[in-house]
Protein backbone atom coordinates (compact mmCIF):
# COMPACT_ATOMS: atom_id res chain seq x y z
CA UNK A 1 37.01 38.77 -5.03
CA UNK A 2 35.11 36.84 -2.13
CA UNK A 3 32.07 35.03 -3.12
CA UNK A 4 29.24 35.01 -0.69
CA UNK A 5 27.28 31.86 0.32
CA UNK A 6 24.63 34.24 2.91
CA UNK A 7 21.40 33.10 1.73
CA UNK A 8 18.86 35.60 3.01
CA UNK A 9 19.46 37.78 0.24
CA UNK A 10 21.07 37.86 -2.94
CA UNK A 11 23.33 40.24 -2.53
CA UNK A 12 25.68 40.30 -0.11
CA UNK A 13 28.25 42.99 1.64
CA UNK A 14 32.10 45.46 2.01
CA UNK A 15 35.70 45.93 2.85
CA UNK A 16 38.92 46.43 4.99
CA UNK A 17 42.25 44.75 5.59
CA UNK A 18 42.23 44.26 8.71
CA UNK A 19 46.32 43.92 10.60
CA UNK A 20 46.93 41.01 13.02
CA UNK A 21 49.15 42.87 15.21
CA UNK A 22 46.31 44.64 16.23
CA UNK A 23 43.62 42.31 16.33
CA UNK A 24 42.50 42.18 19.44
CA UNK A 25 42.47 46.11 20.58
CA UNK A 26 42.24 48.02 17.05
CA UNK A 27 38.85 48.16 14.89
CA UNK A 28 39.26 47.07 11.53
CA UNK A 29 40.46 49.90 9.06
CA UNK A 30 39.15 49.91 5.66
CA UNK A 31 40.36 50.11 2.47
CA UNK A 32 38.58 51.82 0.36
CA UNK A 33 37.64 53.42 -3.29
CA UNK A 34 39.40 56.95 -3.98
CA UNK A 35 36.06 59.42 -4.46
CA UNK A 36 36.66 63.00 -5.41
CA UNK A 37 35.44 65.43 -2.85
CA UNK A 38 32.06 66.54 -3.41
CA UNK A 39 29.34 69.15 -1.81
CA UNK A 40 27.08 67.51 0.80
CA UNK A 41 24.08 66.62 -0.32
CA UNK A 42 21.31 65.54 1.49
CA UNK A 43 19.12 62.66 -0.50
CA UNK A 44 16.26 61.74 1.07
CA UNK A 45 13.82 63.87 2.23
CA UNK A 46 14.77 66.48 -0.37
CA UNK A 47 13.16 67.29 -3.63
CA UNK A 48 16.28 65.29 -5.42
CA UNK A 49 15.80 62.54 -3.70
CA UNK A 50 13.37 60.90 -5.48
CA UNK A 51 15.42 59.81 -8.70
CA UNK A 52 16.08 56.22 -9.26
CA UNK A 53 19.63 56.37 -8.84
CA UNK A 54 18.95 57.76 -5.50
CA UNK A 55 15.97 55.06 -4.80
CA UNK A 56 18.03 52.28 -5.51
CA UNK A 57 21.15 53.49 -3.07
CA UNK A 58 18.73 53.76 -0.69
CA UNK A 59 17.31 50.24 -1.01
CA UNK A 60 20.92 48.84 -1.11
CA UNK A 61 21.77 50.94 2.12
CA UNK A 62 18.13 49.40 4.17
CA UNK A 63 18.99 45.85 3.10
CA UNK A 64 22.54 45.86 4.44
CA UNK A 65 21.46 47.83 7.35
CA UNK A 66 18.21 44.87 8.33
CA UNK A 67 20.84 42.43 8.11
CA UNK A 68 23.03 44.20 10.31
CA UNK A 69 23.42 43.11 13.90
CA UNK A 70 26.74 44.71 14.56
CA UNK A 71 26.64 48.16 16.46
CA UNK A 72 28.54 50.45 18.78
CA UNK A 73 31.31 49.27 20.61
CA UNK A 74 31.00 45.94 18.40
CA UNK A 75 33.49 47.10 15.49
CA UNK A 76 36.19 48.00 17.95
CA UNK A 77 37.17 44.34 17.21
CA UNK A 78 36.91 41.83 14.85
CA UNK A 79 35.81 39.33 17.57
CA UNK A 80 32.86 41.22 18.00
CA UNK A 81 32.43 42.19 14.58
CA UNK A 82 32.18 38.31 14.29
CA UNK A 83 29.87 37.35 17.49
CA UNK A 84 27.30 39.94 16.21
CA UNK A 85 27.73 38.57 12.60
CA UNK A 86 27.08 34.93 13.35
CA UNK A 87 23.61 36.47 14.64
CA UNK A 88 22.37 36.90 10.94
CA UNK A 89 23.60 33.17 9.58
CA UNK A 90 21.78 31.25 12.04
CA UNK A 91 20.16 29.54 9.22
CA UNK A 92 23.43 28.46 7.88
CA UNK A 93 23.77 26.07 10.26
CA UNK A 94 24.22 22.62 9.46
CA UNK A 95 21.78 21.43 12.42
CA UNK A 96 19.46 24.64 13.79
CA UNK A 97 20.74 22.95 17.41
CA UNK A 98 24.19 23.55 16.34
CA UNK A 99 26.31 26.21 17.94
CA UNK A 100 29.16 26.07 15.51
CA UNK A 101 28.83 27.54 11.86
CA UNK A 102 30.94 26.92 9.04
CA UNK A 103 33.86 29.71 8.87
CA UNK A 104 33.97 30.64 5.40
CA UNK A 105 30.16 31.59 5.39
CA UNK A 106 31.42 33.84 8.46
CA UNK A 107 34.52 35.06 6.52
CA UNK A 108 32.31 35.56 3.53
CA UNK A 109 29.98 37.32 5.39
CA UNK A 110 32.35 40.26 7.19
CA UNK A 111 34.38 40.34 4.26
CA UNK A 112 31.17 41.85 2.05
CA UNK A 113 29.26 43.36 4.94
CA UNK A 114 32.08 44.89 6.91
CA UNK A 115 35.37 44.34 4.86
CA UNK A 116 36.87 42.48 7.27
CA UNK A 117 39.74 40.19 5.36
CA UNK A 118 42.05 37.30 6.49
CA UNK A 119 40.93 37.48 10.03
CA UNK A 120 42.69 35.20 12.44
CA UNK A 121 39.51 32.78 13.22
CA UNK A 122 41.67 30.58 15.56
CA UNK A 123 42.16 33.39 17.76
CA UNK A 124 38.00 34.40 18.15
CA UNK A 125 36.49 32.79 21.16
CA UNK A 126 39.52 30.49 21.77
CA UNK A 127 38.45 29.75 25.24
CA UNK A 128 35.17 28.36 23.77
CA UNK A 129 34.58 24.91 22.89
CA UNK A 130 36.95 24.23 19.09
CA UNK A 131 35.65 22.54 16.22
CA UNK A 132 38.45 22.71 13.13
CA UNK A 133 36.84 24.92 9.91
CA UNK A 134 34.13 26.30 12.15
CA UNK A 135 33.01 29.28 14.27
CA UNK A 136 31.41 28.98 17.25
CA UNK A 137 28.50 30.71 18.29
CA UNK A 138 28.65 32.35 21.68
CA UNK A 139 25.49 31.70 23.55
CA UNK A 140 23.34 35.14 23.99
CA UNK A 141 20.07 37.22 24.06
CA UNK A 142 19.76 39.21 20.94
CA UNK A 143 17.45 41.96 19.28
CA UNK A 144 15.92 42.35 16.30
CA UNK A 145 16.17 45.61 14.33
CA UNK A 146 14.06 46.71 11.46
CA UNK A 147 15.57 50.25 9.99
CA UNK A 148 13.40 53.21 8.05
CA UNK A 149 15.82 55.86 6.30
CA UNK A 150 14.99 59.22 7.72
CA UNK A 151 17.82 60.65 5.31
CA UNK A 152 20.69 59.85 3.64
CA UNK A 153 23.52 62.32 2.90
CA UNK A 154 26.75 62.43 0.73
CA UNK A 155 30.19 63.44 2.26
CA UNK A 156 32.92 65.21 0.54
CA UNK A 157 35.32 61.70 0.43
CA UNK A 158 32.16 60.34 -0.79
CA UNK A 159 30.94 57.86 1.95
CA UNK A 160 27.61 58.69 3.19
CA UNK A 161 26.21 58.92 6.19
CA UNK A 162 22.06 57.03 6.66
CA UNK A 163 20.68 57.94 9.60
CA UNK A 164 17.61 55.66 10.17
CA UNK A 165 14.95 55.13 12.62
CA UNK A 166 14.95 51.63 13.98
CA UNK A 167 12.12 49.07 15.43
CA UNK A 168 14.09 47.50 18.04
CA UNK A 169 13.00 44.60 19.56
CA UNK A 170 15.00 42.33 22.29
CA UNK A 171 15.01 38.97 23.22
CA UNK A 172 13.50 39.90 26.45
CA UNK A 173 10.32 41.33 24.50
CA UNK A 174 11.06 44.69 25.10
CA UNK A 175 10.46 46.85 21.94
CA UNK A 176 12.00 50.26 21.29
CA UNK A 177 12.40 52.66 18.83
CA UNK A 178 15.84 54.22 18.35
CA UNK A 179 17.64 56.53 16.19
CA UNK A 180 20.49 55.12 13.95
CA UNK A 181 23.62 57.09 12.22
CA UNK A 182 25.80 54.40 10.12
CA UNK A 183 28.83 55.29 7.55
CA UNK A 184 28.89 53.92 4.38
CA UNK A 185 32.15 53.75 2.42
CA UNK A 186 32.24 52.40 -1.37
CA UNK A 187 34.11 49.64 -2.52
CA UNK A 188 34.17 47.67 -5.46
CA UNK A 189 35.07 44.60 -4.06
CA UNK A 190 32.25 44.52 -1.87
CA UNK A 191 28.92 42.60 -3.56
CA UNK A 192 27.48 45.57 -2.10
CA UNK A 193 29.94 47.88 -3.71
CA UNK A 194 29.93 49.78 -0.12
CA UNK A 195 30.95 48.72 3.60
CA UNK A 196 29.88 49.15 7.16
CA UNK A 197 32.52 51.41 8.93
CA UNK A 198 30.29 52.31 11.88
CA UNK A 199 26.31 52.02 13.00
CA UNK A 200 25.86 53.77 16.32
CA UNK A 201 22.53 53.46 17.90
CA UNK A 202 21.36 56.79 19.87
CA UNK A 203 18.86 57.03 23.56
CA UNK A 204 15.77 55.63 23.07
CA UNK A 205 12.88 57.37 22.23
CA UNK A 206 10.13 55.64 22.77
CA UNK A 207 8.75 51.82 24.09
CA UNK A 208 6.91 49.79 21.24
């Protein structure tokens, strides 16, 4: 198992073998725990949904989801699982004028958050400027997303899917509020024990 060197939190992220012969037009498909099917259940905002188990799935679920700056059309590659990741480990840099970051805090990183495993770094970005061991960091606006659970519900395989609503604000200082539905799928070799599969942002509702 992947140990993580992200330093914003303590615990760290998911996972997925992800095939190079299909790196550049397939998303990443996970690999995950075998669940027994189960009844839906919906746990928060129901009257079993306040139970510490429950609390502290839901805390694990809001801290990978604040960290998370990979959305939409993002995971339909690992290259852009990878620009969106390097979004979160600015402060890994060596040098905060730096735009390269060390690869295995990137690997690290995908591996727990997403699942992503043995990606092919040499073939992210490779028109951008090289630098041997490192990632570069594509040069780009970015938003800021701060995520409230509005519920959280248990699928028969046993993912779940969060649906959150989320303080958006952009580089441009335009602030929105959206709605969020991301899957969570559990594995044991994630720090999390869970990974990312998809977070899809929904229309705006309302300027901040």
């Amino acid at each position: 198992m992947k140990r993580t060197v992200f330093g914003v939190t303590a615990v760290m992220l998911a996972v997925v073998a992800v095939s190079l012969a299909f790196f550049r037009t397939a998303p990443a498909t996970p690999s995950v725990d075998s669940v027994p099917d189960s009844a839906v259940v919906t746990v928060a905002n129901s009257a079993n949904g306040s139970s510490h188990s429950q609390k502290v799935l839901q805390a694990r679920f809001l801290n990978m989801l604040n960290h998370n700056f990979v959305y939409g059309s993002d995971f339909e590659t690992v290259e852009g699982v990878v620009n969106s990741s390097v979004i979160a480990l600015l402060d890994m840099r060596e040098d905060e004028n730096s735009s390269f970051i060390n690869q295995a805090i990137v690997s690290d990183y995908i591996f727990n958050m997403y699942g992503i495993e043995d990606a092919d770094f040499s073939a992210i970005n490779a028109d951008a400027p090289q630098k041997e061991g490192y990632v570069y960091i594509m040069p780009r606006g970015y938003s800021v997303y701060s995520h409230t659970i509005n519920s959280v519900a248990e699928n028969p395989d046993g993912s779940y899917t969060v649906i959150t609503d989320v303080s958006v604000s952009s580089h441009d200082g335009v602030g929105l509020t959206e709605r969020c539905e991301t899957l969570f799928v559990p594995n044991s070799a994630s720090q999390f024990g869970f990974c990312i599969i998809y977070s899809n942002m929904q229309s705006s509702s309302a300027a901040i």
